[in-house]
Protein backbone atom coordinates (compact mmCIF):
# COMPACT_ATOMS: atom_id res chain seq x y z
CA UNK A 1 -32.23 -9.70 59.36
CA UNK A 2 -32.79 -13.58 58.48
CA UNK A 3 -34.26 -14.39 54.99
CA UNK A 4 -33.38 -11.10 53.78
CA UNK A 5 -31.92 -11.80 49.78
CA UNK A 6 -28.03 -11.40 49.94
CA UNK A 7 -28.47 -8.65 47.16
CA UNK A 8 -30.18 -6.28 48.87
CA UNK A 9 -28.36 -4.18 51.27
CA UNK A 10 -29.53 -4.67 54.66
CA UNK A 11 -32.33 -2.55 55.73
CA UNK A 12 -33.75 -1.65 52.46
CA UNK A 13 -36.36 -3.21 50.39
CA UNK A 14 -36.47 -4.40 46.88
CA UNK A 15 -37.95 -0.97 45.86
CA UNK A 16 -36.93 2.30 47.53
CA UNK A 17 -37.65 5.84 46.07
CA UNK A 18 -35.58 8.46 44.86
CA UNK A 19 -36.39 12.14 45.57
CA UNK A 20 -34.30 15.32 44.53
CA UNK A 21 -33.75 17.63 47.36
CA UNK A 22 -32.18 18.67 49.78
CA UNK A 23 -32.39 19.70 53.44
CA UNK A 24 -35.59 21.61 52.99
CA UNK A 25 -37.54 17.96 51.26
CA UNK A 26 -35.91 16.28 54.49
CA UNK A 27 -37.62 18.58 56.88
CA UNK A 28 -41.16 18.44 54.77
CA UNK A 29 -41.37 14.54 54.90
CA UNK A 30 -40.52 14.52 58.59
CA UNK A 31 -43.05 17.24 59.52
CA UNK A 32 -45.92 15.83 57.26
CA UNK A 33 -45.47 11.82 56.97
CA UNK A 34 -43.54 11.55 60.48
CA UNK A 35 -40.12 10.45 58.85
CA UNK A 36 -37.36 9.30 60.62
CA UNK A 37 -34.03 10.43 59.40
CA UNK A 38 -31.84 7.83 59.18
CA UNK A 39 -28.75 9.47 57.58
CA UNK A 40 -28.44 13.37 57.74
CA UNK A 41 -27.76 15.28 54.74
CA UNK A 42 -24.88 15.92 53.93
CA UNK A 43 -22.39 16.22 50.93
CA UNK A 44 -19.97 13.95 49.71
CA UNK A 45 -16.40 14.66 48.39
CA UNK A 46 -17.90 15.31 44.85
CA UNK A 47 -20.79 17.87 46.87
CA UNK A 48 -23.31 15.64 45.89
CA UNK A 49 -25.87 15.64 48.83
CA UNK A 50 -27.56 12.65 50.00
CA UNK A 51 -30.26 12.00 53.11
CA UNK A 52 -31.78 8.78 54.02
CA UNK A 53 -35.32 8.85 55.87
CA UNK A 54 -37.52 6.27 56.91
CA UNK A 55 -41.56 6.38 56.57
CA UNK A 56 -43.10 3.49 58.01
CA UNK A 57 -41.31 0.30 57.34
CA UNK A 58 -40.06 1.97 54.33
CA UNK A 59 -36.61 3.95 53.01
CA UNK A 60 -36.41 7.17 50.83
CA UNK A 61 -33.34 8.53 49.49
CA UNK A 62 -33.12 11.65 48.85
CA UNK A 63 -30.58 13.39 47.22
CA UNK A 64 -29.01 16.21 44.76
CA UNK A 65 -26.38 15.51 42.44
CA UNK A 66 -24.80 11.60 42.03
CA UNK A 67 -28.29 10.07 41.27
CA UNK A 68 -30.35 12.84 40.29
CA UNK A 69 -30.49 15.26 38.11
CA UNK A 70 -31.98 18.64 37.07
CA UNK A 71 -34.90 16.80 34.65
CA UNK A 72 -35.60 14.36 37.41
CA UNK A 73 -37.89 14.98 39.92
CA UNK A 74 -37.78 10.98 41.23
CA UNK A 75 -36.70 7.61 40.09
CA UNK A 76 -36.74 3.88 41.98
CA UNK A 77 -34.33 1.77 43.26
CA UNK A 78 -34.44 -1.49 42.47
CA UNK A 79 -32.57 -3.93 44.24
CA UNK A 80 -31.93 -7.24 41.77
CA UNK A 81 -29.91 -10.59 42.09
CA UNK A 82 -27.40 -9.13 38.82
CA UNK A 83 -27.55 -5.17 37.94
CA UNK A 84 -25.33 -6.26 34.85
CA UNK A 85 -27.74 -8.55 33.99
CA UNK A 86 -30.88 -6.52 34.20
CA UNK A 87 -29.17 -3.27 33.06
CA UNK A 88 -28.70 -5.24 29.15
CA UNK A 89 -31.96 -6.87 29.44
CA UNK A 90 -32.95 -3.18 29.67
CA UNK A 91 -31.53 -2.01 27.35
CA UNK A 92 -32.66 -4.47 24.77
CA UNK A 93 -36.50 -3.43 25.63
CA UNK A 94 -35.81 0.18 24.66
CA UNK A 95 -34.24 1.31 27.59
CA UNK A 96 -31.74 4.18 27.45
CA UNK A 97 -28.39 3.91 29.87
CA UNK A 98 -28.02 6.50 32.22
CA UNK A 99 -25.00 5.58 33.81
CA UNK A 100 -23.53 1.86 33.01
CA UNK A 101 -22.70 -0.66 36.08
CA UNK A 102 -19.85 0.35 38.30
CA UNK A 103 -19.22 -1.14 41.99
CA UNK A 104 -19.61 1.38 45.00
CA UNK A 105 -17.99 2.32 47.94
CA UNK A 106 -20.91 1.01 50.45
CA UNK A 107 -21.11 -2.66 48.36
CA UNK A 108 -23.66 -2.01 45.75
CA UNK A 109 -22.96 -2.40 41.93
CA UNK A 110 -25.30 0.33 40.52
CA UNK A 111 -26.47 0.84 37.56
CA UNK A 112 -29.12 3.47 36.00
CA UNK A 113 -31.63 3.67 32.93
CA UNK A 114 -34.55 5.22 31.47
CA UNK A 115 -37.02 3.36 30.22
CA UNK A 116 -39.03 3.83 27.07
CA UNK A 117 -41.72 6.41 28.91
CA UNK A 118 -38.98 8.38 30.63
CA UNK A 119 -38.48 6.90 34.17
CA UNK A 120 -35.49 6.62 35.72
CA UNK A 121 -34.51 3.10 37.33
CA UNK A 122 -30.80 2.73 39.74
CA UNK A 123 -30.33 -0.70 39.53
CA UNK A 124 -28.43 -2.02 42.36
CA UNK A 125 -26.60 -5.60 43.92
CA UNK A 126 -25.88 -5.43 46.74
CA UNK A 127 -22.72 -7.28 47.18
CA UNK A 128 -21.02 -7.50 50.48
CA UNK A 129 -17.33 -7.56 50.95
CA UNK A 130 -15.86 -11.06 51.80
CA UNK A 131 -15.30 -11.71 55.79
């Protein structure tokens, strides 16, 4: 897509919504907000589970073990021109690291905090491997 920011990965926005569940969340967003499942659940080699659906023009992951855990019901995911950047900025403001920056398998450097009221944020750039 033209004029979409090189760090986000393409077809997500800047903010995208993380869910726990599982299969059975999947099925409820399709049958009551018409989702379109974009990526079936299904584990990876750690187990962790992860589902992509689309409502609208927008993207929810959602997912049980990597990004989530058993005190979090949801967090965002926030795409940013430099996760390192914005993960110490964070953390100067009070934030508390979840998980410190680290470059994925799919492109994204990710990163994750709480802020000061509890919420989690995945900070993410995306960053596309050279042609």
């Amino acid at each position: 897509m033209s004029g979409e920011a090189k760090y986000i990965q393409p077809g997500h926005h800047t903010l995208t919504a993380v869910l726990r569940g599982g299969g059975e969340l999947v099925e409820f967003v399709k049958s009551v907000f018409d989702a379109r499942l974009t990526q079936a659940p299904a584990p990876d080699a750690a187990g962790n589970l992860h589902a992509e659906v689309e409502i609208g023009d927008s993207k929810l992951l959602i997912g049980k073990g990597y990004w989530t855990d058993e005190s979090m019901k949801s967090a965002i995911w926030i795409y940013v021109p430099d996760a390192d950047a914005t993960y110490q900025r964070a953390l100067s403001k009070g934030a508390i690291s979840v998980r410190e920056p680290a470059d994925q398998t799919w492109g994204d450097r990710v990163c994750g905090i709480k802020d000061p009221s509890g919420n989690t944020w995945w900070i993410a750039t995306h960053r596309p491997p050279p042609r």
